[in-house]
Protein backbone atom coordinates (compact mmCIF):
# COMPACT_ATOMS: atom_id res chain seq x y z
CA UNK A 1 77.38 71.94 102.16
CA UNK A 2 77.24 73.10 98.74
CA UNK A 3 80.23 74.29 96.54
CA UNK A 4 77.81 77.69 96.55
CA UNK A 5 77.64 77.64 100.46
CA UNK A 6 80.95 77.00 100.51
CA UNK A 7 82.09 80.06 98.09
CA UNK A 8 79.62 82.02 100.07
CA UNK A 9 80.87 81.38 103.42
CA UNK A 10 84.51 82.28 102.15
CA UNK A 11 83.35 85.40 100.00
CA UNK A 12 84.50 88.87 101.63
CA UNK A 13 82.39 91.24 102.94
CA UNK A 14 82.23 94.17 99.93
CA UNK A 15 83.62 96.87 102.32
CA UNK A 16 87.03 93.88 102.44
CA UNK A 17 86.92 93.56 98.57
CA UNK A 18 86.73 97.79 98.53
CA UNK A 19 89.76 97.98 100.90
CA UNK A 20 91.44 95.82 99.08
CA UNK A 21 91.05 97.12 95.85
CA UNK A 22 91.89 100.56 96.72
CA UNK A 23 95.10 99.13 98.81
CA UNK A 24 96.56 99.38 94.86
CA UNK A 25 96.68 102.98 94.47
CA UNK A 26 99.53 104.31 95.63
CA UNK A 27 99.44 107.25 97.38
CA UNK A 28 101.74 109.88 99.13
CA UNK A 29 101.68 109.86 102.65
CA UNK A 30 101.30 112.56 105.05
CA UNK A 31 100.67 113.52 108.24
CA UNK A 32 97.63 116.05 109.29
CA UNK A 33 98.68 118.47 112.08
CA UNK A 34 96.41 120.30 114.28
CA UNK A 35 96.80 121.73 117.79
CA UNK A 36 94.68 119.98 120.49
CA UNK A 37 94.67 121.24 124.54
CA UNK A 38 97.42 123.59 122.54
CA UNK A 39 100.10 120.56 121.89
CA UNK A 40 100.42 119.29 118.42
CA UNK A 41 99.11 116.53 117.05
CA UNK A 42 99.56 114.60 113.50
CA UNK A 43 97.56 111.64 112.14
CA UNK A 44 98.45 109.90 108.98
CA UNK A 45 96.51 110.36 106.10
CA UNK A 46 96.50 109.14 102.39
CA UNK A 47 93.36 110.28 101.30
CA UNK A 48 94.59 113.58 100.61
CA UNK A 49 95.09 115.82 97.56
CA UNK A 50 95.40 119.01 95.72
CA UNK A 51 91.39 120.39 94.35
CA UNK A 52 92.83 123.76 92.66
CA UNK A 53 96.40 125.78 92.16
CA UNK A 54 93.98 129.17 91.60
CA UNK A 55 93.39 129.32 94.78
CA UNK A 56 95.42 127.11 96.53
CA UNK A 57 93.30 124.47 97.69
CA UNK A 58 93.40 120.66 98.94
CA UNK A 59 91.04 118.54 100.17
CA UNK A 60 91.62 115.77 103.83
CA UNK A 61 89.42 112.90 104.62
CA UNK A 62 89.49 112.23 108.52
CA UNK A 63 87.43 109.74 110.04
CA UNK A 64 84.60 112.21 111.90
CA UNK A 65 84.77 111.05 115.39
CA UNK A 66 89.18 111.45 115.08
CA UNK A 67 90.31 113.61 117.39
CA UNK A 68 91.85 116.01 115.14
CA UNK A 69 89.34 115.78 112.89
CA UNK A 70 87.45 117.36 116.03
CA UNK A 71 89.98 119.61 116.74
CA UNK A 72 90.11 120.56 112.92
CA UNK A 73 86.54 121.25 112.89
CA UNK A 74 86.73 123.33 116.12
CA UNK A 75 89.37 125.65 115.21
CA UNK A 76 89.13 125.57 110.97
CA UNK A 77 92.73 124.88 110.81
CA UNK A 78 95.02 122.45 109.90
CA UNK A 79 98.35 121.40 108.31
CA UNK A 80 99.93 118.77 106.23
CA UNK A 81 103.28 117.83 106.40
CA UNK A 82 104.16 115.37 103.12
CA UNK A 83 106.74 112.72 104.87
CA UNK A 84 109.89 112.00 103.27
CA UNK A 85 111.24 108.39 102.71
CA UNK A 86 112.68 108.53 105.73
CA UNK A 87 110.02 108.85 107.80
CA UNK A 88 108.14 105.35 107.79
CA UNK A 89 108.37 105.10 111.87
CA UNK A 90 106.25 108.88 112.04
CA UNK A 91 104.22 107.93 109.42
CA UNK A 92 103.28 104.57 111.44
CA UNK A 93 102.78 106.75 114.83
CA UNK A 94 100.30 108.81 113.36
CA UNK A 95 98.55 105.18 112.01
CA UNK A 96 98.08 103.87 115.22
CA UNK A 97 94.63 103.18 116.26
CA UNK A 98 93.60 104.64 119.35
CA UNK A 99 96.59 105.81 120.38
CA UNK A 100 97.63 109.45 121.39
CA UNK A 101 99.30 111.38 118.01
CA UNK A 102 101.00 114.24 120.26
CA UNK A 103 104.25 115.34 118.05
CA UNK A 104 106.28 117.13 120.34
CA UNK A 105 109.48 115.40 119.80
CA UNK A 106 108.97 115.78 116.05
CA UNK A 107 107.61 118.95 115.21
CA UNK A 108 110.10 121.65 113.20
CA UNK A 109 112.69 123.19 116.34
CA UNK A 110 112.87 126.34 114.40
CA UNK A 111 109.30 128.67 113.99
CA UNK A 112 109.16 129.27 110.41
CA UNK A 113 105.89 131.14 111.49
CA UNK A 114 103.58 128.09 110.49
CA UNK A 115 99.99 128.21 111.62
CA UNK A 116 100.22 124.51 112.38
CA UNK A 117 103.00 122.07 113.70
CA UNK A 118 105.22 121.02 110.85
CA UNK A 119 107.04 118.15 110.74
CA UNK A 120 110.41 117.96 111.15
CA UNK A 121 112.46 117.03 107.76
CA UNK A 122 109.07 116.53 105.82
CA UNK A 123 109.55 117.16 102.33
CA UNK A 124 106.64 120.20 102.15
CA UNK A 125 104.65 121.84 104.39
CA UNK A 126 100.97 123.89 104.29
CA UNK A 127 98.81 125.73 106.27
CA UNK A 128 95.66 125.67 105.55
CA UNK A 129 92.28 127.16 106.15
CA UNK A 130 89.45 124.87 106.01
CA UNK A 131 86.66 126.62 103.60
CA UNK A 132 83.95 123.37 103.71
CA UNK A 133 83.50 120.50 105.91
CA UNK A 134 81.65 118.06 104.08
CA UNK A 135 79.93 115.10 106.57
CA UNK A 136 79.79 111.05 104.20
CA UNK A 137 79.32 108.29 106.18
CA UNK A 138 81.91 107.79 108.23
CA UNK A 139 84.47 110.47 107.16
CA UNK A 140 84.48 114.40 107.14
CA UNK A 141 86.22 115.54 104.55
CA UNK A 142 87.71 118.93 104.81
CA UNK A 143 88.42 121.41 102.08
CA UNK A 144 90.64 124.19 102.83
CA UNK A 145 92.75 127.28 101.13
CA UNK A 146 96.73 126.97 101.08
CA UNK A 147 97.68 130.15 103.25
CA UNK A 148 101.54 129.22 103.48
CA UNK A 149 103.54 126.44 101.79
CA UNK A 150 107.20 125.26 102.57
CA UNK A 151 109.14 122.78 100.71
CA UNK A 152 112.54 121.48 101.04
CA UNK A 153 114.82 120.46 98.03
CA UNK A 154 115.53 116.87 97.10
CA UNK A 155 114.58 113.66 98.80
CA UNK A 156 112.01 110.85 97.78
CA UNK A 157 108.45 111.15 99.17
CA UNK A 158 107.11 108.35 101.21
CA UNK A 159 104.55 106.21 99.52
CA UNK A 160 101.56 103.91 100.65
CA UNK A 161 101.12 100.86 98.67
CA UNK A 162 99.82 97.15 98.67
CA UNK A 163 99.25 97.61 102.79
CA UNK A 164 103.11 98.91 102.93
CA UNK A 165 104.88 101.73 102.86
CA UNK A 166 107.69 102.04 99.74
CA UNK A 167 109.77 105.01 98.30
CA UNK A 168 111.24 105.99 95.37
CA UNK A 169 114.93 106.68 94.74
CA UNK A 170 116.29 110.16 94.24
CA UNK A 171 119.01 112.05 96.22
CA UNK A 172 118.65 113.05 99.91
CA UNK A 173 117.26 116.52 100.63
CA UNK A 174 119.78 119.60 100.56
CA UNK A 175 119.62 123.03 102.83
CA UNK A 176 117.88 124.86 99.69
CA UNK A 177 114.50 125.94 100.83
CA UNK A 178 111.49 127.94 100.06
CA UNK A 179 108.75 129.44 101.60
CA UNK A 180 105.25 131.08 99.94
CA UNK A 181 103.11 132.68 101.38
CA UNK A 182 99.88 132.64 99.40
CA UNK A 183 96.83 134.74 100.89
């Protein structure tokens, strides 16, 4: 062998080197909550983000053949519940491949009226209408209007970085609360 075979045979694939490129941008982590069979269901997400404040709209990439990206497509609702620093182990259910996402044991006791199951003790909450579903490769990725948002005061968001989760340090949330309803 060569030293150019060599280097060649060790080489990653481009879709490694892309994966690990982007595994050093850190994003916020939440989890994606739909309704299937009418029990809720959350996948983790980073590929999320805010497109506009006027109106209030984000934009989701789910892998298409997901089962809430089905269910998401189906009904043209979904919500996102931004996880707290406290919540690595919910974040880490709703990463697990092939496994069942139902969130009955950690969905909000209380009905604040949400259109979609919020998580319990997440730092924010929004219920959104989806307004495009846009089909690339692999991934649908869903843009949708803000109809409600909920936040909770204090606490550290949960971040994705490096292939781990991390957190920053601020104080824990308080009972100070707000709700908007924005359509």
């Amino acid at each position: 062998m060569t030293p150019a075979s060599i280097a060649a045979t060790h080489a990653p694939e481009p879709a490694a080197e892309f994966a690990d490129a982007m595994s050093m941008l850190a994003s916020g982590v939440v989890l994606v909550t739909c309704r299937i069979d009418g029990r809720p269901w959350g996948m983790t997400v980073t590929a999320f983000t805010s497109v506009s404040a006027t109106p209030p709209t984000v934009l989701v990439s789910l892998r298409s053949d997901s089962p809430g990206a089905r269910a998401i497509a189906a009904t043209g609702v979904f919500g996102v519940s931004i996880l707290s620093r406290n919540q690595t182990e919910i974040a880490e259910y709703g990463a697990a491949p092939g496994a069942p996402k139902f969130l009955e044991e950690l969905v909000e006791p209380r009905d604040r009226g949400s259109a979609s199951p919020s998580v319990a003790q997440a730092l924010a909450h929004l219920d959104c209408d989806v307004v495009r579903a846009i089909n690339e490769a692999d991934h649908t990725v869903f843009l949708a209007r803000v109809q409600t948002a909920y936040r909770r005061w204090g606490g550290a968001p949960l971040i994705y970085h490096a292939r781990g989760y991390r957190s920053f340090l601020s104080p824990e949330p308080n009972e100070r609360n707000l709700r908007w309803v924005l359509s």
